[in-house]
PDB file of N, CA and C in Angstrom:
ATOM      1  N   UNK A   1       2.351 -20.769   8.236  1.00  0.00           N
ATOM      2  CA  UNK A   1       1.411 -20.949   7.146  1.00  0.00           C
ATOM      3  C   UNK A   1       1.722 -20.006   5.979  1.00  0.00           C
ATOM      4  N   UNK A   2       2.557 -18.862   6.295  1.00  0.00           N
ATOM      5  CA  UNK A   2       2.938 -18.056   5.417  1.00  0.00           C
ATOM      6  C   UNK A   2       3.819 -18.669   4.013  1.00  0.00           C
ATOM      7  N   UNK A   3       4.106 -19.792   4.164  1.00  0.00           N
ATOM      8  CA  UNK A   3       5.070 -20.240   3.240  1.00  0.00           C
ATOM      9  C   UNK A   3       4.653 -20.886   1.838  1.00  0.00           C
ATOM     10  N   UNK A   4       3.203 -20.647   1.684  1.00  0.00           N
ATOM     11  CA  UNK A   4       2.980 -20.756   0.299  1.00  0.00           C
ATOM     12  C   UNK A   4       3.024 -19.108  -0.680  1.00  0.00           C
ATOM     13  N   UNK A   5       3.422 -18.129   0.706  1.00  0.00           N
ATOM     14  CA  UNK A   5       3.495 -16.860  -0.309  1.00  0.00           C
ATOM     15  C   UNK A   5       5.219 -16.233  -0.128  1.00  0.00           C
ATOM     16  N   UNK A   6       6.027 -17.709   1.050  1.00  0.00           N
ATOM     17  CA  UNK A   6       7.102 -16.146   1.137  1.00  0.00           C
ATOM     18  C   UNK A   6       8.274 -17.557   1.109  1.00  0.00           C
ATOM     19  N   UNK A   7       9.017 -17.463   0.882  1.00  0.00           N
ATOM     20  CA  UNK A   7      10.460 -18.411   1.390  1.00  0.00           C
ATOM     21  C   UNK A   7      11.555 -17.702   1.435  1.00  0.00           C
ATOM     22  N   UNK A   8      12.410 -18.284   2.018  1.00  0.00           N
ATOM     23  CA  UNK A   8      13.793 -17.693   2.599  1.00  0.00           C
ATOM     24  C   UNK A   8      14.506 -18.115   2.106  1.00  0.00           C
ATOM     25  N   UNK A   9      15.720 -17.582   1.424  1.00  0.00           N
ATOM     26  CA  UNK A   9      17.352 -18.580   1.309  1.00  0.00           C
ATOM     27  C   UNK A   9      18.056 -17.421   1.789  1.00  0.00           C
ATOM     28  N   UNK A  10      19.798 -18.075   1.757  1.00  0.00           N
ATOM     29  CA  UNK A  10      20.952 -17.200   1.751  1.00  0.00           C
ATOM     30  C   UNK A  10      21.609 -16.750   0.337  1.00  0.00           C
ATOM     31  N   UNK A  11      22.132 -15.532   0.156  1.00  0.00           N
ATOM     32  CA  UNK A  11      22.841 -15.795  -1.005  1.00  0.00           C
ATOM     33  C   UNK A  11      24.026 -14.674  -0.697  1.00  0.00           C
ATOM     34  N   UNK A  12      25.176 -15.200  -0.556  1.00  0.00           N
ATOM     35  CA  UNK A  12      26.592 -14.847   0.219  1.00  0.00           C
ATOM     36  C   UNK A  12      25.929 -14.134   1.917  1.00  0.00           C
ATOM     37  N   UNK A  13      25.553 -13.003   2.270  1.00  0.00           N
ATOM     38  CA  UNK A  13      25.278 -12.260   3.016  1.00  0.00           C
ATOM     39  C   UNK A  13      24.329 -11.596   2.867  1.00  0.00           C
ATOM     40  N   UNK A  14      23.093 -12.134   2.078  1.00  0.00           N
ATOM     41  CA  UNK A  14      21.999 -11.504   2.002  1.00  0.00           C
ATOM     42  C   UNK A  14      21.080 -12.195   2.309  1.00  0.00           C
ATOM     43  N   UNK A  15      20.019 -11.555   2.916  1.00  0.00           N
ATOM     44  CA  UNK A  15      18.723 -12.751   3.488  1.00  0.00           C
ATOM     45  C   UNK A  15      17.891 -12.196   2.145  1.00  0.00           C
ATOM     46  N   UNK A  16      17.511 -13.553   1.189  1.00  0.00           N
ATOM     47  CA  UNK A  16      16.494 -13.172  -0.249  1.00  0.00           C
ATOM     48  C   UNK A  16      15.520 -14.143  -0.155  1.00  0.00           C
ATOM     49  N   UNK A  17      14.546 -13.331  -0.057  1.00  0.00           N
ATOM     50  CA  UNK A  17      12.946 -13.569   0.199  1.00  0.00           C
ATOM     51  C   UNK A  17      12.154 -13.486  -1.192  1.00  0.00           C
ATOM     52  N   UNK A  18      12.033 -14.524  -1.271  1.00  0.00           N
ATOM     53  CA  UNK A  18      11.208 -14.839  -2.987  1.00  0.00           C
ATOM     54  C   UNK A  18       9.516 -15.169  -2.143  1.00  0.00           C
ATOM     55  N   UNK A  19       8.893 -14.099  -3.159  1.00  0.00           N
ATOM     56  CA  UNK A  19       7.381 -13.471  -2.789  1.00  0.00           C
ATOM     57  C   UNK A  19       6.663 -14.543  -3.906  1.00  0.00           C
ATOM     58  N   UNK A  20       5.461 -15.120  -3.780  1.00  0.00           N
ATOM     59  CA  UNK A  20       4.763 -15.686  -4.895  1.00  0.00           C
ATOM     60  C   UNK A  20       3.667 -15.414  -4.661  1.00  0.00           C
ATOM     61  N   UNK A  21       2.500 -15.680  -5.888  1.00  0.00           N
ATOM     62  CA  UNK A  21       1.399 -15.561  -5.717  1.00  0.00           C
ATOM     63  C   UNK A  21       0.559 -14.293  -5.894  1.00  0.00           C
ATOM     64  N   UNK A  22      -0.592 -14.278  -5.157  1.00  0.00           N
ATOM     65  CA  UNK A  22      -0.982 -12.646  -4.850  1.00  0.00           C
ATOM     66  C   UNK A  22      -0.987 -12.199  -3.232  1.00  0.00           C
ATOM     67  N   UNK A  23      -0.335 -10.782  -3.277  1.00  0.00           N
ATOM     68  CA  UNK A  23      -0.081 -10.841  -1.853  1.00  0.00           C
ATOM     69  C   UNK A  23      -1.279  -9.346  -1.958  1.00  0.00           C
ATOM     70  N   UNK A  24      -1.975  -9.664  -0.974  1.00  0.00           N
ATOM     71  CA  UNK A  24      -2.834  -8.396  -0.717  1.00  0.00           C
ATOM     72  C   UNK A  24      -3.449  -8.277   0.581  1.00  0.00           C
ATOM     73  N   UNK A  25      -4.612  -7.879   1.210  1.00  0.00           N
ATOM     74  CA  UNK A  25      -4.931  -7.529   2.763  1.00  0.00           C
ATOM     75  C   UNK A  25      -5.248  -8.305   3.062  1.00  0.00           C
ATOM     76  N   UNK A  26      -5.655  -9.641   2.829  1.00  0.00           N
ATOM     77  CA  UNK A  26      -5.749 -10.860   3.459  1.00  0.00           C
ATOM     78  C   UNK A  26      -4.689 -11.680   3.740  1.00  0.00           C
ATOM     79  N   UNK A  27      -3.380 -11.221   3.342  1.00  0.00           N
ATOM     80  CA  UNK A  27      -2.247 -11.913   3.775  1.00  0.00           C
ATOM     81  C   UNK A  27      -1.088 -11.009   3.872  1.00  0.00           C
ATOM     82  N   UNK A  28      -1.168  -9.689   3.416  1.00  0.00           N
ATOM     83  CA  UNK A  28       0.173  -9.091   3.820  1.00  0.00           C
ATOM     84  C   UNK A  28       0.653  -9.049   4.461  1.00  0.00           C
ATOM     85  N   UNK A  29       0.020  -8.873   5.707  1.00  0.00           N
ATOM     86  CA  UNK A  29       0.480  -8.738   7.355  1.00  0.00           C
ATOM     87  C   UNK A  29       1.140  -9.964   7.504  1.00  0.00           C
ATOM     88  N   UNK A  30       0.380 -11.474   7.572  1.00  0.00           N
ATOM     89  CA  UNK A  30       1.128 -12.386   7.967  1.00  0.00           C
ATOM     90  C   UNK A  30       2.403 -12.297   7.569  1.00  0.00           C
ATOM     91  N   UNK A  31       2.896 -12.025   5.932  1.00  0.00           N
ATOM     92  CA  UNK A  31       4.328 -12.333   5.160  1.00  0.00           C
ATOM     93  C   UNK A  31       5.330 -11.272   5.460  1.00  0.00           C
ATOM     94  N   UNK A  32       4.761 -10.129   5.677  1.00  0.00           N
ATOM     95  CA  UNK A  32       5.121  -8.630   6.644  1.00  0.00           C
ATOM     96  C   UNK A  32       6.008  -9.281   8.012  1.00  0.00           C
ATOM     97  N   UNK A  33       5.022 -10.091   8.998  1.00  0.00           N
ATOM     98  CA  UNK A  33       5.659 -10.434  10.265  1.00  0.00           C
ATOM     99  C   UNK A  33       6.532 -11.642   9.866  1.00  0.00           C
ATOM    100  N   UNK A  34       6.506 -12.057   8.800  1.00  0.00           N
ATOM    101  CA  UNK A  34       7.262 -13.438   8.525  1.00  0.00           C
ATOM    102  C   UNK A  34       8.651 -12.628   8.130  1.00  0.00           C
ATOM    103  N   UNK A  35       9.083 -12.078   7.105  1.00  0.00           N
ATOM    104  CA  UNK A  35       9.737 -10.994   6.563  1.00  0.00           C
ATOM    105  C   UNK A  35      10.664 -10.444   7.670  1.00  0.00           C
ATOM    106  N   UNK A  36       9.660  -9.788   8.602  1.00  0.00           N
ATOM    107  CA  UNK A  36      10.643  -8.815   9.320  1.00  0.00           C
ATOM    108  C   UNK A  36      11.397 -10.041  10.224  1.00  0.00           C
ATOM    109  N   UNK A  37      10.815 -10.872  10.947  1.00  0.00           N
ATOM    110  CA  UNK A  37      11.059 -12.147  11.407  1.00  0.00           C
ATOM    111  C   UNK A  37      12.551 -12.128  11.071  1.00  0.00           C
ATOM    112  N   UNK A  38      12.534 -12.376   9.952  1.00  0.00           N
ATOM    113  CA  UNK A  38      13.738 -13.182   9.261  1.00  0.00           C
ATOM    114  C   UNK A  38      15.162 -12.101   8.900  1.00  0.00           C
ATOM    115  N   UNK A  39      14.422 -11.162   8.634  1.00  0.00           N
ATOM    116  CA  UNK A  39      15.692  -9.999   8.195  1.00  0.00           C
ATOM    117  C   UNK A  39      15.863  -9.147   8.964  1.00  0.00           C
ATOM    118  N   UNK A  40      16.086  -9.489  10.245  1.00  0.00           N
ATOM    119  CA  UNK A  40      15.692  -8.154  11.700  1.00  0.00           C
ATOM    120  C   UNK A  40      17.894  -8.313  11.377  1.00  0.00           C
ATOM    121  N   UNK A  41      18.326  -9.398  11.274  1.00  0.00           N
ATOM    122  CA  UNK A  41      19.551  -9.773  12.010  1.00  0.00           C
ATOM    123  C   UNK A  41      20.206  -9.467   9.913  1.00  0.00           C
ATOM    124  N   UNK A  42      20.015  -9.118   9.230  1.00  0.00           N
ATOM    125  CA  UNK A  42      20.849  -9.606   7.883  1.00  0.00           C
ATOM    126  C   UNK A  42      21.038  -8.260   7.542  1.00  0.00           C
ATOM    127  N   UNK A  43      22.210  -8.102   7.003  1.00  0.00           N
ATOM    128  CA  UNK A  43      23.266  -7.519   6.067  1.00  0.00           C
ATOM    129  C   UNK A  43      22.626  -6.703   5.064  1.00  0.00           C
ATOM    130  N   UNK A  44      22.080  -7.435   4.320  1.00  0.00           N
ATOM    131  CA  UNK A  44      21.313  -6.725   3.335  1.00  0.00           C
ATOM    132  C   UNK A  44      20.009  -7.535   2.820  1.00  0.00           C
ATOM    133  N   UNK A  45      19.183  -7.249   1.958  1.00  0.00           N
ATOM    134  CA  UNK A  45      17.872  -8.274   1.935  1.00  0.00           C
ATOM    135  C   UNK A  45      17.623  -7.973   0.682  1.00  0.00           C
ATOM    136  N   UNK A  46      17.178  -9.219  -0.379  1.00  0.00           N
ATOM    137  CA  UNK A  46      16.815  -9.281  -1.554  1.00  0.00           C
ATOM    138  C   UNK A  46      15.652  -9.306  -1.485  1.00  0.00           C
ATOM    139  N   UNK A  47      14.679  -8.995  -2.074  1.00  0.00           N
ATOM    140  CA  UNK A  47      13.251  -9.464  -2.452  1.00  0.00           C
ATOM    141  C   UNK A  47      12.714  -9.944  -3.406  1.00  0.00           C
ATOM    142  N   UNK A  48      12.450 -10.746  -4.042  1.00  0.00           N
ATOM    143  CA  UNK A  48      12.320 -11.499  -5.677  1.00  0.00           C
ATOM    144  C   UNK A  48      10.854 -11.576  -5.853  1.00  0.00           C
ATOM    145  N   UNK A  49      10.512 -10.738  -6.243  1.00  0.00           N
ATOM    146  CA  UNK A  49       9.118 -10.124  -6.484  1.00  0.00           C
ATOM    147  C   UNK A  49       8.613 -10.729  -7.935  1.00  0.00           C
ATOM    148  N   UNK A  50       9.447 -11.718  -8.695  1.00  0.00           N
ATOM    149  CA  UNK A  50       8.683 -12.115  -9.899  1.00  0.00           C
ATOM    150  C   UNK A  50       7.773 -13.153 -10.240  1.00  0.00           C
ATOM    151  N   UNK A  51       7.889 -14.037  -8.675  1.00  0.00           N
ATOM    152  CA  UNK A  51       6.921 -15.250  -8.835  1.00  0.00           C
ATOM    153  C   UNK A  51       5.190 -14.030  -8.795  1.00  0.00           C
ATOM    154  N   UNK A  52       5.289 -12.918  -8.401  1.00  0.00           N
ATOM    155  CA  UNK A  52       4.056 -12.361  -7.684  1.00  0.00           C
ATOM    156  C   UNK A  52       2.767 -11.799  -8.658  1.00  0.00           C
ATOM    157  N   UNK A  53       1.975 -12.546  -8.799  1.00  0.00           N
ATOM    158  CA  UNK A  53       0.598 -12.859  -9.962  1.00  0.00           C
ATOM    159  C   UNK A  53      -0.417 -11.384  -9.313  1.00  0.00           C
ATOM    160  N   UNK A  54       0.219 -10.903  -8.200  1.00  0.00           N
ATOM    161  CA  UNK A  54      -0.593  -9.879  -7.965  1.00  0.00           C
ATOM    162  C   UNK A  54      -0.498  -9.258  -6.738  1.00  0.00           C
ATOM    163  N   UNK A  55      -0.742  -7.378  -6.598  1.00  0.00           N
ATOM    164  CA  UNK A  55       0.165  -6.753  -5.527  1.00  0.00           C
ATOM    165  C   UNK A  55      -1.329  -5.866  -5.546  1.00  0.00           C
ATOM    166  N   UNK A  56      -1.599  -5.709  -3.995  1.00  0.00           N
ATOM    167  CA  UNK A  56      -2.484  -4.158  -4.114  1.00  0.00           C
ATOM    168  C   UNK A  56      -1.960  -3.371  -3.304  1.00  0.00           C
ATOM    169  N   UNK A  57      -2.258  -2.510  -2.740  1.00  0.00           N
ATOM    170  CA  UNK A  57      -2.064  -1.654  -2.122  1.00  0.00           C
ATOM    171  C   UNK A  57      -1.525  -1.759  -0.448  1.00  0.00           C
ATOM    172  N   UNK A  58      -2.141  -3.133   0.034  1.00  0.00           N
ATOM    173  CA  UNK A  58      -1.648  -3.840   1.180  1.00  0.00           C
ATOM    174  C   UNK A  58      -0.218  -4.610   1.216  1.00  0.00           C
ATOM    175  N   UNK A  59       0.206  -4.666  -0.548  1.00  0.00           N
ATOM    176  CA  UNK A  59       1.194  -5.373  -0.289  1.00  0.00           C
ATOM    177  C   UNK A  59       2.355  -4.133  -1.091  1.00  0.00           C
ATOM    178  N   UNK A  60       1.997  -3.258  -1.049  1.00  0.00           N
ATOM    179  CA  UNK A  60       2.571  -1.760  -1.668  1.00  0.00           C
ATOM    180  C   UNK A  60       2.995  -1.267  -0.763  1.00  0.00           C
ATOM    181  N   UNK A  61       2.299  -1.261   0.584  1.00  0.00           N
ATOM    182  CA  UNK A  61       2.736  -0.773   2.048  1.00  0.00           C
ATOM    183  C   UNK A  61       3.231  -1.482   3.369  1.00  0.00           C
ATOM    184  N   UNK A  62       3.386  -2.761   2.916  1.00  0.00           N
ATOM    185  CA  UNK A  62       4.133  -3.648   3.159  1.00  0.00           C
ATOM    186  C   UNK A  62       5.535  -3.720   3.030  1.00  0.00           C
ATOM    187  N   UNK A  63       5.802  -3.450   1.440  1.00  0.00           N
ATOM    188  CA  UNK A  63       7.357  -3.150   0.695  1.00  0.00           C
ATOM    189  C   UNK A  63       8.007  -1.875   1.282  1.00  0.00           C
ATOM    190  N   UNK A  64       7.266  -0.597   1.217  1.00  0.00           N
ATOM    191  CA  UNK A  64       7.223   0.270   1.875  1.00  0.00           C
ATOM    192  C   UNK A  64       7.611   0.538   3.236  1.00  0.00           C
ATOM    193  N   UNK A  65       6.846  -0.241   4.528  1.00  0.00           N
ATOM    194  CA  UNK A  65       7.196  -0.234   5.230  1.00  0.00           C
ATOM    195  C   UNK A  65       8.457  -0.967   5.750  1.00  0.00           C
ATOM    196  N   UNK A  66       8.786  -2.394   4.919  1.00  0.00           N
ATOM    197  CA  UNK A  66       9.645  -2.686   5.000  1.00  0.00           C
ATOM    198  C   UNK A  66      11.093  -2.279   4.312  1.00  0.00           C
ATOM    199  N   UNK A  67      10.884  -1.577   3.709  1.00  0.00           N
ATOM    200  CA  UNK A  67      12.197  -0.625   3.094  1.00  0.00           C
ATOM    201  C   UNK A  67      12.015   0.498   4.105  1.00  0.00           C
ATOM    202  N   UNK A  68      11.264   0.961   4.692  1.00  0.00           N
ATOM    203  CA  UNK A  68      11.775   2.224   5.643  1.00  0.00           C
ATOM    204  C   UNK A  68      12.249   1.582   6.928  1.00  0.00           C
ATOM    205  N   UNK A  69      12.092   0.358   7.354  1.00  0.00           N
ATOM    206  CA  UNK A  69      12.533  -0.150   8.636  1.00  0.00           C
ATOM    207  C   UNK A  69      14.408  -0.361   8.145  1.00  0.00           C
ATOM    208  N   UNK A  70      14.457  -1.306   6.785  1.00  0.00           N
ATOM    209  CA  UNK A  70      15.932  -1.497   6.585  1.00  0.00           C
ATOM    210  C   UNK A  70      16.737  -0.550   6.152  1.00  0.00           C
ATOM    211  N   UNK A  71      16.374   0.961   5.761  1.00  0.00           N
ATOM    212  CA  UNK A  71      16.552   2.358   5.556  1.00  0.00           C
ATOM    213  C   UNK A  71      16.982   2.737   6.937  1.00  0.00           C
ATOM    214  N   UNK A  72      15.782   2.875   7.873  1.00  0.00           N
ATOM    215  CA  UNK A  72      16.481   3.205   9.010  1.00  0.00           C
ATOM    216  C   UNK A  72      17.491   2.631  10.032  1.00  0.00           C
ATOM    217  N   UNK A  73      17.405   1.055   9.256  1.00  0.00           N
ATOM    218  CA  UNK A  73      19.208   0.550  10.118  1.00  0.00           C
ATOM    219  C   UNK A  73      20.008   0.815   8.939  1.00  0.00           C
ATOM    220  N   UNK A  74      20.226   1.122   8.253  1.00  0.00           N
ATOM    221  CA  UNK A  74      21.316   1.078   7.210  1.00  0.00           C
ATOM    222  C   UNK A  74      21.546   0.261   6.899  1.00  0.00           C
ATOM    223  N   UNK A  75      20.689  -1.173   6.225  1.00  0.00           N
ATOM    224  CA  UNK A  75      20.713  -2.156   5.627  1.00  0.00           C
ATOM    225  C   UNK A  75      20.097  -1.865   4.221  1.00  0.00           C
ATOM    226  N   UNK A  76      20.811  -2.133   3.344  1.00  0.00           N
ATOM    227  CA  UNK A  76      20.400  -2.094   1.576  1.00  0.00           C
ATOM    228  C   UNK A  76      20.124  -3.143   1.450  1.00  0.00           C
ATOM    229  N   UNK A  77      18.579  -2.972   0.182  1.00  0.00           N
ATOM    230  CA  UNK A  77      17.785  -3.590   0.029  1.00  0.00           C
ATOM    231  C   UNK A  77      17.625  -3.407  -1.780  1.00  0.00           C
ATOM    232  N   UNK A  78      17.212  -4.779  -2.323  1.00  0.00           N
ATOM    233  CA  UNK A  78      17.063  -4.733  -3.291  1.00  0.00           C
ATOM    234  C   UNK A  78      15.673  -4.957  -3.970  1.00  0.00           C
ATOM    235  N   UNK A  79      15.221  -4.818  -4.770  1.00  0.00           N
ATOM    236  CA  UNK A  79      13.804  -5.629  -5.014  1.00  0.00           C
ATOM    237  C   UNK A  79      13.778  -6.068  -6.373  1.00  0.00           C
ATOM    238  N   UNK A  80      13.415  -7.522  -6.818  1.00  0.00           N
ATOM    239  CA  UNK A  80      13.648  -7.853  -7.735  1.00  0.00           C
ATOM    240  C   UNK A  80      11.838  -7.987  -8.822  1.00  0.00           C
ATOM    241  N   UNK A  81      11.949  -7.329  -9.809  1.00  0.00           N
ATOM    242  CA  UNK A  81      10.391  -7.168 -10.221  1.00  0.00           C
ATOM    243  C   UNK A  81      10.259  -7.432 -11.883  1.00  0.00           C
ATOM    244  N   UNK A  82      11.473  -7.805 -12.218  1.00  0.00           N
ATOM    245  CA  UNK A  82      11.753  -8.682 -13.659  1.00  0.00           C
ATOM    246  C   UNK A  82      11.074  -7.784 -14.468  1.00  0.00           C
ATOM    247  N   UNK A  83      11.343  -7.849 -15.673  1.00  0.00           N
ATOM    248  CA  UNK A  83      11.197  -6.681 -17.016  1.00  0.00           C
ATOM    249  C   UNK A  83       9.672  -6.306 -17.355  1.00  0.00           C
ATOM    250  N   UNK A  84       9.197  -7.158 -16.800  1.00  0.00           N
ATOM    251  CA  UNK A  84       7.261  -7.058 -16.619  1.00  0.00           C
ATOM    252  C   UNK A  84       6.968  -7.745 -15.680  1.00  0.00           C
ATOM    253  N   UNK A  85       5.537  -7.608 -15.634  1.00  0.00           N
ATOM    254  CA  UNK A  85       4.462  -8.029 -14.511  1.00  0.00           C
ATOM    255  C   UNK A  85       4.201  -7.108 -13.288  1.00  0.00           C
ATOM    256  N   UNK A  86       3.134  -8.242 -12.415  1.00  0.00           N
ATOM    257  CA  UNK A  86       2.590  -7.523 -11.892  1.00  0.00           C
ATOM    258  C   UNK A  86       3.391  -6.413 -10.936  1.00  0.00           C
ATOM    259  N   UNK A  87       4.045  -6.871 -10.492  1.00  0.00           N
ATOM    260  CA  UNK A  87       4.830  -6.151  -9.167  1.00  0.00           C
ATOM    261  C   UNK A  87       5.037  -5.061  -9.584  1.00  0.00           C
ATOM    262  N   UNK A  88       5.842  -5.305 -10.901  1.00  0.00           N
ATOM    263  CA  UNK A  88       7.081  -4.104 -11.394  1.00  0.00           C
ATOM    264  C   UNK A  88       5.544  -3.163 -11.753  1.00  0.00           C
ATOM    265  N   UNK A  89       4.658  -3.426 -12.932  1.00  0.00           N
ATOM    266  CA  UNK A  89       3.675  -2.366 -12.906  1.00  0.00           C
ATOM    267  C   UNK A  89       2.643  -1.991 -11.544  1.00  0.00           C
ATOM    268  N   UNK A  90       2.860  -2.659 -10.246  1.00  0.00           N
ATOM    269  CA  UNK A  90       1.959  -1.932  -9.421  1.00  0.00           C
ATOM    270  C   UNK A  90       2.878  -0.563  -8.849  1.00  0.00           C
ATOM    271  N   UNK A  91       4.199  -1.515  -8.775  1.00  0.00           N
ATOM    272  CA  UNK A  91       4.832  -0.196  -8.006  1.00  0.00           C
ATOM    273  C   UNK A  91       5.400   0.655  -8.745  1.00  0.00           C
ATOM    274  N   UNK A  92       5.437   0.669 -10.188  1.00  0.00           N
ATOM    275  CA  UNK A  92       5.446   1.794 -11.126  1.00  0.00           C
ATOM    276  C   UNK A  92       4.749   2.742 -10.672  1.00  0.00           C
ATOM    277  N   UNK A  93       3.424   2.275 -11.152  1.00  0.00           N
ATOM    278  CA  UNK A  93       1.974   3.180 -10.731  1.00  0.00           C
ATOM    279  C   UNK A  93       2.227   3.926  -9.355  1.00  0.00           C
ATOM    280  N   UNK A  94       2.650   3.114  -8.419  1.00  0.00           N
ATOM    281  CA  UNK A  94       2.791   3.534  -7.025  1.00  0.00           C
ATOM    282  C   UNK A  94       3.776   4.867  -6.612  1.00  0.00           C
ATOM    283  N   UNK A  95       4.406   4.888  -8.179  1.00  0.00           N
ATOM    284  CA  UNK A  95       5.767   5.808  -7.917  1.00  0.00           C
ATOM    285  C   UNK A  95       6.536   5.190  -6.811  1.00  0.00           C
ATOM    286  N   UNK A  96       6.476   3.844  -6.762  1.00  0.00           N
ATOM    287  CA  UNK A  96       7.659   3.176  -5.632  1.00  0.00           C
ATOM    288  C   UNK A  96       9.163   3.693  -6.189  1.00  0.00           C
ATOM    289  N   UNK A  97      10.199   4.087  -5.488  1.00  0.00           N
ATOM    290  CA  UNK A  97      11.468   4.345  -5.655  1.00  0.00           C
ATOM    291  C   UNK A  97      12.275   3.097  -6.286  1.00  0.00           C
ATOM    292  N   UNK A  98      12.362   3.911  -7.822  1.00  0.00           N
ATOM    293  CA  UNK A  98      12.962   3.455  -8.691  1.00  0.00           C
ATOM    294  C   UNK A  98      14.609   2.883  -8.624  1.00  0.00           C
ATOM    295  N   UNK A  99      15.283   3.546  -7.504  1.00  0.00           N
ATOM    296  CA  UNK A  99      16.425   3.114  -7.347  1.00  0.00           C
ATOM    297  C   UNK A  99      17.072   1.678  -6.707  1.00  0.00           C
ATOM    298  N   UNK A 100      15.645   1.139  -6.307  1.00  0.00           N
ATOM    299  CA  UNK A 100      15.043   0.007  -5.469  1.00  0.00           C
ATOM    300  C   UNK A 100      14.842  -1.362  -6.351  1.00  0.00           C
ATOM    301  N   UNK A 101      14.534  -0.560  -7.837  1.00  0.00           N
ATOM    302  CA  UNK A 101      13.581  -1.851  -8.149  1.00  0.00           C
ATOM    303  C   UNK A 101      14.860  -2.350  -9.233  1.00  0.00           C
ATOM    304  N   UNK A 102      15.217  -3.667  -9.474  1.00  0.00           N
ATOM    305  CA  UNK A 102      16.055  -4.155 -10.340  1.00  0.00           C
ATOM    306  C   UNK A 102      15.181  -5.675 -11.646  1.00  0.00           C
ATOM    307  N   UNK A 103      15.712  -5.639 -12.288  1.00  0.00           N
ATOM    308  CA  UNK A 103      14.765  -6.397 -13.438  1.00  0.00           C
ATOM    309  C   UNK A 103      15.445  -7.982 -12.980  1.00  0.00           C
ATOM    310  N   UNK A 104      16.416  -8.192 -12.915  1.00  0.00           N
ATOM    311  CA  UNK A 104      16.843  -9.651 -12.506  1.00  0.00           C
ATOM    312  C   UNK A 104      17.648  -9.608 -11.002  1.00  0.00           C
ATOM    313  N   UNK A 105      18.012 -10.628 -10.634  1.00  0.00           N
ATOM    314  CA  UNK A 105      18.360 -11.181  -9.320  1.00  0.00           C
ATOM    315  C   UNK A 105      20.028 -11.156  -9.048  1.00  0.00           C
ATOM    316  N   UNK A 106      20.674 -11.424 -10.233  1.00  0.00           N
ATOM    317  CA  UNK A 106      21.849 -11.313 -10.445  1.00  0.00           C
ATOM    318  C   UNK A 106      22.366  -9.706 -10.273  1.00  0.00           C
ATOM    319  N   UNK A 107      22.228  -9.003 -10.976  1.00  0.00           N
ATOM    320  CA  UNK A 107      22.374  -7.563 -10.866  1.00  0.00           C
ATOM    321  C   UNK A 107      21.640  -7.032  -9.835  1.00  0.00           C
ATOM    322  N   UNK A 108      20.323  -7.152  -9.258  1.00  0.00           N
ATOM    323  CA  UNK A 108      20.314  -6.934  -7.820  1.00  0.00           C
ATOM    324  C   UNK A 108      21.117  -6.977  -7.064  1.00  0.00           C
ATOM    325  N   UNK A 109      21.828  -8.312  -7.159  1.00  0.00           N
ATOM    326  CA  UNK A 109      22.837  -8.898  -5.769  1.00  0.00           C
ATOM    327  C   UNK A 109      24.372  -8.602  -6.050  1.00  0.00           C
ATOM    328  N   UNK A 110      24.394  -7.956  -7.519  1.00  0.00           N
ATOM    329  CA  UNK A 110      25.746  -7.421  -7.355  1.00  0.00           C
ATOM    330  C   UNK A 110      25.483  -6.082  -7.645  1.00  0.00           C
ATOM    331  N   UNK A 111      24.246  -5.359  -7.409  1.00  0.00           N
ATOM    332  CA  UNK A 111      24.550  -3.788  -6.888  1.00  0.00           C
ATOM    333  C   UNK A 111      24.270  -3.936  -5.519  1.00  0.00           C
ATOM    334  N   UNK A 112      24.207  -4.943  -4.945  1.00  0.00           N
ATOM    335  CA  UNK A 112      24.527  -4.655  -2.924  1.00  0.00           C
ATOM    336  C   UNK A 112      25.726  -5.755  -2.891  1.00  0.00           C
ATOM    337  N   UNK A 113      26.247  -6.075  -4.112  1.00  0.00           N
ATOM    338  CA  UNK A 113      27.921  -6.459  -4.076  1.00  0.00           C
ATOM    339  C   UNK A 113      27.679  -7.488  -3.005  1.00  0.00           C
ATOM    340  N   UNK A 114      27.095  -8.612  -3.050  1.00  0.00           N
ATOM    341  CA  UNK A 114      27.127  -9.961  -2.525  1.00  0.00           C
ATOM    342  C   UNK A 114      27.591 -10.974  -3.155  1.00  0.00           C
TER     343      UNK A 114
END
């Protein structure tokens, strides 16, 4: 049921997970277990955070937790949060790690060189 907020493709060797909508405590968890689901086994993982109309704090520690799980296998991760909106200003605010966040999808996927 998760799939009006999360979908999957390939792109060379990366599992990229395009986020839509608003993701917050009434659904983070589900797209969280959908997420890890899918990128337990991949190389590296995109996240395309620009369809996303809205992020709180449930879906702040979500990103979070899922960058410290692919941190601790040594899988690089990108997050894509386009030149505005919501994402890119929640996790501004959040002081989310800037080295993480990329404005388009293209340059995401060729700084993890896919």
């Amino acid at each position: 049921m998760t799939d009006q907020w999360v979908t999957f493709s390939q792109r060379g060797i990366t599992e990229l997970v395009h986020l839509k909508g608003e993701i917050d405590l009434a659904n983070a968890n589900d797209i969280g277990r959908a997420i890890v689901a899918r990128t337990t086994e991949a190389d590296a993982v995109l996240i395309d955070l620009t369809a996303v109309s809205f992020l709180d704090s449930a879906g702040v520690r979500l990103l979070d937790f899922i960058v410290g799980d692919l941190d601790d296998r040594g899988k690089p991760i990108k997050l894509v949060v386009g030149e505005r909106g919501a994402a890119r200003m929640t996790l501004q605010l959040c002081a989310f790690r800037t080295d993480l966040l990329s404005s388009d999808l293209d340059r995401a996927a060729a700084d993890l060189n896919t």
